[in-house]
Protein backbone atom coordinates (compact mmCIF):
# COMPACT_ATOMS: atom_id res chain seq x y z
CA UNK A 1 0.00 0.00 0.00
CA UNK A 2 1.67 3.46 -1.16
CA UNK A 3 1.03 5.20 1.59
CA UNK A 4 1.43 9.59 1.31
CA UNK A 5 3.45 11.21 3.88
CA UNK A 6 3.53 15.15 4.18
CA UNK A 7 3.35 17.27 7.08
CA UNK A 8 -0.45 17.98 6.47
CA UNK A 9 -2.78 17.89 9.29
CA UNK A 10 -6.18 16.99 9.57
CA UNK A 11 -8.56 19.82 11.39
CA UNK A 12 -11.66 19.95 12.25
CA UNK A 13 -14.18 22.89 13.89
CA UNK A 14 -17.64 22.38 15.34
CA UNK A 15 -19.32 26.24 15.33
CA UNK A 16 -21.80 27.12 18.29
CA UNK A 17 -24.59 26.60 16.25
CA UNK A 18 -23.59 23.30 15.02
CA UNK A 19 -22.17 23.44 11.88
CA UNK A 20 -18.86 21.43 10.81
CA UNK A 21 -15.98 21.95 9.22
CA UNK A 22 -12.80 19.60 8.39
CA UNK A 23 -9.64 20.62 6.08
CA UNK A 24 -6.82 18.44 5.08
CA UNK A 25 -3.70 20.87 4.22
CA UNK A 26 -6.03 24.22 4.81
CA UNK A 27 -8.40 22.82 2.08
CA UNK A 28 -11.55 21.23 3.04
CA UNK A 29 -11.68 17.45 3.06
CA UNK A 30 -13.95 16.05 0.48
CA UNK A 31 -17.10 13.58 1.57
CA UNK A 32 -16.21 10.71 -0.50
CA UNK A 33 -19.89 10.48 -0.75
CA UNK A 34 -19.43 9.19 -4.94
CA UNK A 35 -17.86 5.50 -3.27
CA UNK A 36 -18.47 5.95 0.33
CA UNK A 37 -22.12 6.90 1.36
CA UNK A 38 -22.75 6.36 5.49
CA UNK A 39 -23.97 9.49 6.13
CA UNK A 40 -26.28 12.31 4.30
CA UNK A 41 -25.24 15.08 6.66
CA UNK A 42 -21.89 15.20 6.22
CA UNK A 43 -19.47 15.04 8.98
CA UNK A 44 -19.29 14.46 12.73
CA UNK A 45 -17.21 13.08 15.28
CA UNK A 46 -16.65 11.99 18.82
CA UNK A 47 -18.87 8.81 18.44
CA UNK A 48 -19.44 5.79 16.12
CA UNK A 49 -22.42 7.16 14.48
CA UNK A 50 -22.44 7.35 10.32
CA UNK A 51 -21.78 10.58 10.06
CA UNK A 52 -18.47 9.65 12.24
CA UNK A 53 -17.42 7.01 10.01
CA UNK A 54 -17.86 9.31 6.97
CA UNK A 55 -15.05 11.44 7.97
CA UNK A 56 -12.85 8.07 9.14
CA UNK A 57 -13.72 7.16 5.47
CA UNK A 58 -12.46 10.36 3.72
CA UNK A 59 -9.51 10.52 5.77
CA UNK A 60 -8.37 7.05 5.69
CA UNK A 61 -8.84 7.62 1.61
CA UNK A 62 -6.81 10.73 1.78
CA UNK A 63 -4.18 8.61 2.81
CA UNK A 64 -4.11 5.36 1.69
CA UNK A 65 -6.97 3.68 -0.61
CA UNK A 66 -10.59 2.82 -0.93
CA UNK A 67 -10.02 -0.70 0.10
CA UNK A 68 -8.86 -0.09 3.06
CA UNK A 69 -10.36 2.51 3.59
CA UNK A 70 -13.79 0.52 4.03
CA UNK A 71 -12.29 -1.87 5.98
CA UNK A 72 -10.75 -0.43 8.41
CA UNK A 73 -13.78 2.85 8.69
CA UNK A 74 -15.41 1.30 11.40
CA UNK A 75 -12.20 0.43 13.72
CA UNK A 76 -10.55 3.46 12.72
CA UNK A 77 -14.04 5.16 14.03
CA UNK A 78 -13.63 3.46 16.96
CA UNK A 79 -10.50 4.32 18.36
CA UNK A 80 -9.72 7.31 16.48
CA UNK A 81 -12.44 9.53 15.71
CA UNK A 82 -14.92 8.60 18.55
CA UNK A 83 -12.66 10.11 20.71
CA UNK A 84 -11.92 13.39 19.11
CA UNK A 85 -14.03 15.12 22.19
CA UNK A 86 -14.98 19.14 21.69
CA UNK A 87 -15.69 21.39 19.03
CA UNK A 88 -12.26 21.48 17.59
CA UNK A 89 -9.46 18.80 17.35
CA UNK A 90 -6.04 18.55 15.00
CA UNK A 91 -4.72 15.07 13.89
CA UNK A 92 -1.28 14.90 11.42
CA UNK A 93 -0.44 13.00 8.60
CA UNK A 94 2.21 11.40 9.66
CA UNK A 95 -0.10 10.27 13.26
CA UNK A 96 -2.89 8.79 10.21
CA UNK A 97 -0.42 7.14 8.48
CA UNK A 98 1.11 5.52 11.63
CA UNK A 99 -2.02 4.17 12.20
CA UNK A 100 -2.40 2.61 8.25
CA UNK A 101 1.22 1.11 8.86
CA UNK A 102 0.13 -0.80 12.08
CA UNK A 103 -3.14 -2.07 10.45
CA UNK A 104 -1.73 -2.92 7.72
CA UNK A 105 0.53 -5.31 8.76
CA UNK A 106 -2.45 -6.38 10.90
CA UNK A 107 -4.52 -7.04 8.02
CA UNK A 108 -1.72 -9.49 6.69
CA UNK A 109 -1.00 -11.20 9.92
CA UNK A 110 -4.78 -12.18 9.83
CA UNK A 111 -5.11 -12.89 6.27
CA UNK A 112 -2.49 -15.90 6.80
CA UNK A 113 -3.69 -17.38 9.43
CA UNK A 114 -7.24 -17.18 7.67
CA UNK A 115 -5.73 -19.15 4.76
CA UNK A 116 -4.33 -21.64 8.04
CA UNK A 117 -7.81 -21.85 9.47
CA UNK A 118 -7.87 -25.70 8.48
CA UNK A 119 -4.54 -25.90 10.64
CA UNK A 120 -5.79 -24.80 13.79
CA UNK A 121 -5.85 -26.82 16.99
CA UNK A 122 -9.57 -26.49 18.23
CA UNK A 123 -8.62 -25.24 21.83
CA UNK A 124 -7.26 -21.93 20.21
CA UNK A 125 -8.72 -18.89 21.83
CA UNK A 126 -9.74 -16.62 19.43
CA UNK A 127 -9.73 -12.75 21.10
CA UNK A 128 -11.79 -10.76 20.30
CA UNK A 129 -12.05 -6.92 20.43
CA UNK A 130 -14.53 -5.56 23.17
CA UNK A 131 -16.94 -3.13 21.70
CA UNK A 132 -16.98 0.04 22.20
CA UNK A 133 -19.04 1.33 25.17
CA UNK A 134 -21.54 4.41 24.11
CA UNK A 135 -21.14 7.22 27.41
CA UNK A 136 -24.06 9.53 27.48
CA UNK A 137 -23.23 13.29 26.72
CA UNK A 138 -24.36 15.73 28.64
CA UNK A 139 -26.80 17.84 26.55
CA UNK A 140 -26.22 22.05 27.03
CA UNK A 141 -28.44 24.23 25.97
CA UNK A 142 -27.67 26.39 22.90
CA UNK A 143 -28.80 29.74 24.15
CA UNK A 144 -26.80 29.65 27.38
CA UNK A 145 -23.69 27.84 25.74
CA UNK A 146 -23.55 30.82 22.95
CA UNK A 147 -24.17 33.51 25.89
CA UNK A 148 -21.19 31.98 27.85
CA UNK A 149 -19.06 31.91 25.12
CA UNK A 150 -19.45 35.38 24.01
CA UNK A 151 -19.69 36.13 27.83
CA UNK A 152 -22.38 38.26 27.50
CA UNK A 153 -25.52 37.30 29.19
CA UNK A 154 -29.42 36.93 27.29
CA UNK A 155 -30.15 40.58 27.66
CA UNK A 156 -27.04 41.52 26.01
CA UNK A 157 -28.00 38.86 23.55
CA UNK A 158 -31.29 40.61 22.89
CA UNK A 159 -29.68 43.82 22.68
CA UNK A 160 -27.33 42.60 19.87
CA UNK A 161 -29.98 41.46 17.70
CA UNK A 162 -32.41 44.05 18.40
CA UNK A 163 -34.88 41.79 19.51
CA UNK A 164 -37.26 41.31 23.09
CA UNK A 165 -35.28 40.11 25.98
CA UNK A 166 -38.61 37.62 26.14
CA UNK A 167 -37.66 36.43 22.86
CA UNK A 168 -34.34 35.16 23.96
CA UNK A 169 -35.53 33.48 27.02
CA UNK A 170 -38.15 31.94 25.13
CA UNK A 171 -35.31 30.27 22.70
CA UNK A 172 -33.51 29.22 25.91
CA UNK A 173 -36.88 27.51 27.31
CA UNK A 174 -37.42 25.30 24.01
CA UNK A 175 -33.61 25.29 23.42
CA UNK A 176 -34.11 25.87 19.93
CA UNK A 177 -33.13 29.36 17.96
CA UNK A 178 -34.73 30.34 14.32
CA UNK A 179 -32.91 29.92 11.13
CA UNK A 180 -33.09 33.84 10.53
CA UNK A 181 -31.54 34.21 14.76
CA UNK A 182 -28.87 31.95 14.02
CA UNK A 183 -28.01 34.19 10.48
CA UNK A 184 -27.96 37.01 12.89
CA UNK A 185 -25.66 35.33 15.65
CA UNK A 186 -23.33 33.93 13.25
CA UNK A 187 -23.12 37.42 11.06
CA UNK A 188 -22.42 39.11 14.69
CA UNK A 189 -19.65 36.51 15.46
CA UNK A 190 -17.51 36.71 12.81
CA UNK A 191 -17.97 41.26 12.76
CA UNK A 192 -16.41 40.24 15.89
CA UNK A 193 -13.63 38.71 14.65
CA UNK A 194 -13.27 40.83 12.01
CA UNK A 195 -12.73 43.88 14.48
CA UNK A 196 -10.40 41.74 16.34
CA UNK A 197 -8.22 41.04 13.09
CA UNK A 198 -8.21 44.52 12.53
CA UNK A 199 -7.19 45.81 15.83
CA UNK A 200 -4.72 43.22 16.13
CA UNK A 201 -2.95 45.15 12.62
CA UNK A 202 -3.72 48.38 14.21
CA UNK A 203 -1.07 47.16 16.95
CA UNK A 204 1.29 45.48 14.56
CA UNK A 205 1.38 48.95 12.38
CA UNK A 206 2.35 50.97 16.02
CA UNK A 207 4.86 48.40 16.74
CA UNK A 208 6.42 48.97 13.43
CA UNK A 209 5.99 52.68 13.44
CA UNK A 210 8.05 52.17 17.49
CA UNK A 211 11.09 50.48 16.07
């Protein structure tokens, strides 16, 4: 198996409202979905779901090929991507490819003794591998998870948008916010990186203008 080594990592960002995001090399990683369908809503991670081994798919394929790919989606789910925990997480290349090396000379160990299957003693104890035990997540609500990450608190969050303070609380009760409220929130998040890119020149230009 050729096997493509680069110092390219694997990213991957989970936004506040729930969208997600992987690159490969500051590109973003294709679905695969045109040999590989598990999943219709693209990625996920941090369980074994489909949408989990989607993106073990595409990333073993990035790196290796579609054979193994889809054999090894489900383990590599298992003890790779199920435990990417949080909204953001980084794997390298070279850490993938690691990982292809060791199961692939695992896949050859147990294709001979497949083809020996007729030669072994009946008392051999086959091991097998323990599945993987599902922990319930805690579930936050979105309302007071986007408040405490902007550390502002509802009202200010009503302010923002320009909208009742009733109206905010009421999205915190059913823990659900409108597709035109999370436009707004996600429009006011990134102004608010914007200002910060542009204060953080502002500083670079004085430093320059110092020395």
């Amino acid at each position: 198996m050729a096997i493509m080594r680069n110092n390219h990592v694997f990213k991957g960002h989970k936004t506040l409202l729930g969208a997600k995001y992987v690159t490969y090399g500051e590109l973003e990683l294709p679905l695969r979905y045109d040999i590989f369908s598990s999943s219709k809503n693209g990625f996920d991670w941090g369980h074994t779901g489909s949408a989990a081994q989607q993106l073990s798919f595409s990333i073993l394929y990035q790196l290796s090929n579609e054979e193994f790919a889809r054999e090894n989606t489900l383990l590599f789910t298992t003890e790779i991507v199920s435990k990417f925990s949080g909204r953001d997480w980084i794997i390298s290349a070279s850490e993938v490819s690691k990982w292809i090396e060791k199961h692939t000379i695992k896949d050859d160990i147990q294709t001979i003794s497949k083809e020996k299957k007729d030669e072994q003693p009946a008392n051999v104890l086959i091991l097998k591998t323990p599945k993987a035990s599902k922990k319930p997540r805690a579930k936050s609500n979105v309302v007071k998870k986007i408040c405490s990450e902007l550390q502002i608190t509802q009202k200010d969050l009503a302010n923002i948008l320009e909208i009742p303070e009733g109206t905010v609380s009421s999205w915190a009760v059913k823990d659900e916010i409108p597709r035109l409220g999370k436009k707004a929130i996600e429009f006011y998040m990134q102004s608010q990186k914007n200002e910060q890119i542009v204060e953080s020149y502002k500083n670079f230009v004085k430093m320059l203008e110092v020395s």
